[in-house]
N, C-alpha and C. Protein backbone atom coordinates (compact mmCIF):
# COMPACT_ATOMS: atom_id res chain seq x y z
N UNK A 1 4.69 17.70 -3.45
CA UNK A 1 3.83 17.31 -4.56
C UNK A 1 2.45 17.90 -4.33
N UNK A 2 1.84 18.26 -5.41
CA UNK A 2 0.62 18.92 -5.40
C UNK A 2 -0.63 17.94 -5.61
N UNK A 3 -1.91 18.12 -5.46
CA UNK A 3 -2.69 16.83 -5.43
C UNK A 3 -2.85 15.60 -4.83
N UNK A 4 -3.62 15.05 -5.27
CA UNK A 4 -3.80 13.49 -5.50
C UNK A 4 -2.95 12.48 -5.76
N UNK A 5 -2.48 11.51 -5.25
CA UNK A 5 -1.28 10.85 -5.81
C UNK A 5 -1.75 9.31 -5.60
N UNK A 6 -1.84 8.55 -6.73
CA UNK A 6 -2.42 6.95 -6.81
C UNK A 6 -1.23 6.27 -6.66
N UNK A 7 -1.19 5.19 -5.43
CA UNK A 7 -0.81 4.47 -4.72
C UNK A 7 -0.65 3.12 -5.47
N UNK A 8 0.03 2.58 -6.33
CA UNK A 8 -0.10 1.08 -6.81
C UNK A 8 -0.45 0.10 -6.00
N UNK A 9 -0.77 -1.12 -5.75
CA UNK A 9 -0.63 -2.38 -5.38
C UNK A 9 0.71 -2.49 -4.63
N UNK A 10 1.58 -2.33 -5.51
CA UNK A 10 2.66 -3.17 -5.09
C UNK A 10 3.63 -2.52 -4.41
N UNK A 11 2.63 -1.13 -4.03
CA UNK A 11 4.08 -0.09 -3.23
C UNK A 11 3.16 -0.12 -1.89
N UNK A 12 1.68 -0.48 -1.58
CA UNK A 12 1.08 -0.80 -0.80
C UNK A 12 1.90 -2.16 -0.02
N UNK A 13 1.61 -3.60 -0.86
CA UNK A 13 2.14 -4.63 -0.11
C UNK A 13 3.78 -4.04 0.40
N UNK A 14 4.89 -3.58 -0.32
CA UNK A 14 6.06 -3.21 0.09
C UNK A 14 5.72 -2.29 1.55
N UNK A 15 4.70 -1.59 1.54
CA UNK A 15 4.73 -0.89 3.18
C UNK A 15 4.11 -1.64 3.88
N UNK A 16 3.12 -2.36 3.91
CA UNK A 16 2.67 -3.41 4.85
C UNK A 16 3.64 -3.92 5.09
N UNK A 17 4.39 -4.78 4.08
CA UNK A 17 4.49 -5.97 4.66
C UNK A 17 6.67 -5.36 4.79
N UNK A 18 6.79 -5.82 6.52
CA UNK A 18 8.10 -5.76 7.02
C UNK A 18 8.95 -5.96 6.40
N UNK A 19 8.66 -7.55 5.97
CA UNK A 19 10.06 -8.41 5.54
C UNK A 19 10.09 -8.14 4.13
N UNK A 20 9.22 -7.17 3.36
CA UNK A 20 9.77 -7.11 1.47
C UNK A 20 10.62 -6.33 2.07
N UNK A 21 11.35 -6.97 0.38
CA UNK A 21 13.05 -6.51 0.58
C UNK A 21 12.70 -4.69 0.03
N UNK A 22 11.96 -4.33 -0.41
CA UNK A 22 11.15 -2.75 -0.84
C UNK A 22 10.97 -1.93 -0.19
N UNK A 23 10.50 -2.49 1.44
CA UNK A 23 9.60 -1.90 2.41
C UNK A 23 10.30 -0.60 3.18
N UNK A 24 11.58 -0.66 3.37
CA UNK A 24 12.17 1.03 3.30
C UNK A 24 11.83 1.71 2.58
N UNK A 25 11.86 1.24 1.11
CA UNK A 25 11.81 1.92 -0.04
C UNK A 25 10.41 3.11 0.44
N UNK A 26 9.52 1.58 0.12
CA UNK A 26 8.08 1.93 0.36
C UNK A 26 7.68 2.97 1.50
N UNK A 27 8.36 3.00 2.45
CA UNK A 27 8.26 3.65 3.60
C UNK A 27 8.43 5.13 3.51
N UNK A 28 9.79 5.16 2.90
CA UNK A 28 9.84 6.33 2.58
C UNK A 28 9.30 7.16 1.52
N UNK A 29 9.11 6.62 0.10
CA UNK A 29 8.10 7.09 -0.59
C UNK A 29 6.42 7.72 0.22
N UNK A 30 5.95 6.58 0.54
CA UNK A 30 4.68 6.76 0.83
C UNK A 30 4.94 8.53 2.06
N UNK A 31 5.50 8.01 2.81
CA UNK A 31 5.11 9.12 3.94
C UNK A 31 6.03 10.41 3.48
N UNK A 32 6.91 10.34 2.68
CA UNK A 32 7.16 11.73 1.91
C UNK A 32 6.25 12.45 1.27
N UNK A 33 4.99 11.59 0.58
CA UNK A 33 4.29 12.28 -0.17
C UNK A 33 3.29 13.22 0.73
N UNK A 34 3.22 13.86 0.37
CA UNK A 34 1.96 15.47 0.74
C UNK A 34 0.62 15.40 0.30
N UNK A 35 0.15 15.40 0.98
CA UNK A 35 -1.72 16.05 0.54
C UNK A 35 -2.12 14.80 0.53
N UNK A 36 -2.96 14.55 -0.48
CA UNK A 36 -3.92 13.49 -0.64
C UNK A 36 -3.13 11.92 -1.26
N UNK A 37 -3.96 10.83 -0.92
CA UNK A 37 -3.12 10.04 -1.63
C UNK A 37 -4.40 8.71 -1.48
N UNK A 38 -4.65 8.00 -2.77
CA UNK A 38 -5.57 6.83 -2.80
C UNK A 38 -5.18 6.05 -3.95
N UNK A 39 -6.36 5.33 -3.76
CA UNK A 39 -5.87 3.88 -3.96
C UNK A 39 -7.39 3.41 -4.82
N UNK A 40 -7.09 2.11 -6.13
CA UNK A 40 -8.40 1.74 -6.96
C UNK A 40 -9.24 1.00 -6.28
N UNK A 41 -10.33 0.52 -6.29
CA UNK A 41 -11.09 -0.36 -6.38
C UNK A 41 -10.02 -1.72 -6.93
N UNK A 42 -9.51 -1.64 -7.86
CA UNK A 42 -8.66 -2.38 -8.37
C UNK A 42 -8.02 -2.96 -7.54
N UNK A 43 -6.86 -1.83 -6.75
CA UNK A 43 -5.93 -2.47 -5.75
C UNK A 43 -6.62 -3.26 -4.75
N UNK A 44 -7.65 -2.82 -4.33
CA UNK A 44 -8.35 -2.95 -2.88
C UNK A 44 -8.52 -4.71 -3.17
N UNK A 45 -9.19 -4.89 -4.57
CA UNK A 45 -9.51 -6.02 -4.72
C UNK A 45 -7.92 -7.15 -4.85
N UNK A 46 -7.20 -6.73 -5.31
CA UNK A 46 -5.98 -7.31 -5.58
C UNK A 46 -5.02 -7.46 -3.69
N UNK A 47 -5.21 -6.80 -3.47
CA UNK A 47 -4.11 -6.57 -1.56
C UNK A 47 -4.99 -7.72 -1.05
N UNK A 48 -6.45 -7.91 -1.19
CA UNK A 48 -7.08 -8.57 -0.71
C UNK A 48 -7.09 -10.19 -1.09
N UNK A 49 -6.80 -10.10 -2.73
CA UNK A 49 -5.89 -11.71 -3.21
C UNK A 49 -4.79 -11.34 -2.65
N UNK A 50 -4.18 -10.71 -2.30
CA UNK A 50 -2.46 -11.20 -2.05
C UNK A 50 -2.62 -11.80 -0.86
N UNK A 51 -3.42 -11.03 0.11
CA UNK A 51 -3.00 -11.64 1.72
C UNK A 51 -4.34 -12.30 1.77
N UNK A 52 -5.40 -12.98 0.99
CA UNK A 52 -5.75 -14.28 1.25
C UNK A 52 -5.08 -15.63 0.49
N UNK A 53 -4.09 -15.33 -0.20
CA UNK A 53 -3.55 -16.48 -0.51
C UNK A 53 -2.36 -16.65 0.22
N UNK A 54 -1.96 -15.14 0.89
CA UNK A 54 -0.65 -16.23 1.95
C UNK A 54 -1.15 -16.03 3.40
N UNK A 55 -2.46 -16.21 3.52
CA UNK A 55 -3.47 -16.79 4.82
C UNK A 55 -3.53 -15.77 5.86
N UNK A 56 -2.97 -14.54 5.27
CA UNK A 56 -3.37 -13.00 6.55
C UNK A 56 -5.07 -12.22 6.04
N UNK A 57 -5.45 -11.43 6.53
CA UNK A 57 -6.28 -11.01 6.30
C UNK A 57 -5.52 -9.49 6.08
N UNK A 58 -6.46 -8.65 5.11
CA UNK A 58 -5.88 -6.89 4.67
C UNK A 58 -5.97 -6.28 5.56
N UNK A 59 -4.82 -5.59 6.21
CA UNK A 59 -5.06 -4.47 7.02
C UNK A 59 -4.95 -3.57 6.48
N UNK A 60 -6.63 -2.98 6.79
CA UNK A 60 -7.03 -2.00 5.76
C UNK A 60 -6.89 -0.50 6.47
N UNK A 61 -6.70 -0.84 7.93
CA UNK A 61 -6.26 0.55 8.44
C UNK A 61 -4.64 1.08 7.84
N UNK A 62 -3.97 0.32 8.02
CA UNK A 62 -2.63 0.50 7.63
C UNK A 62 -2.28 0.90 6.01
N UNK A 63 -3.28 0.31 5.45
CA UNK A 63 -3.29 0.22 3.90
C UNK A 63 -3.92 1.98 3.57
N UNK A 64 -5.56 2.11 4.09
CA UNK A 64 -5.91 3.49 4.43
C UNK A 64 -5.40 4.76 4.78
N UNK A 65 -4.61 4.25 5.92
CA UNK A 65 -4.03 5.27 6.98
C UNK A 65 -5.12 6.76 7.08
């Protein structure tokens, strides 16, 4: 793939997080892709409600890479 490639929310939580039933999925998507790859203001704010309401904090290195 050529470019830039925007990262949803919800293909983010699927690679964080182990136990979604996605997270192969996610795994392999994400690190197939080539070149550049980011993420909104949007998401950043949203990953950050997901894992303060089920009491983790964002790992934002992992989320970054």
């Amino acid at each position: 793939m050529g470019g830039a490639v925007y990262i949803d929310t919800c293909v983010i939580v699927s690679y964080v997080d182990e136990a979604d039933p996605n997270h192969e999925r996610a795994l392999r998507l994400v690190e197939g892709l080539g070149g550049e790859r980011f993420v909104s203001m949007l998401s950043l704010v949203e990953l950050a409600s997901v894992y303060s309401r089920a009491g983790g904090t964002l790992p934002l290195g992992r989320v970054l890479g």
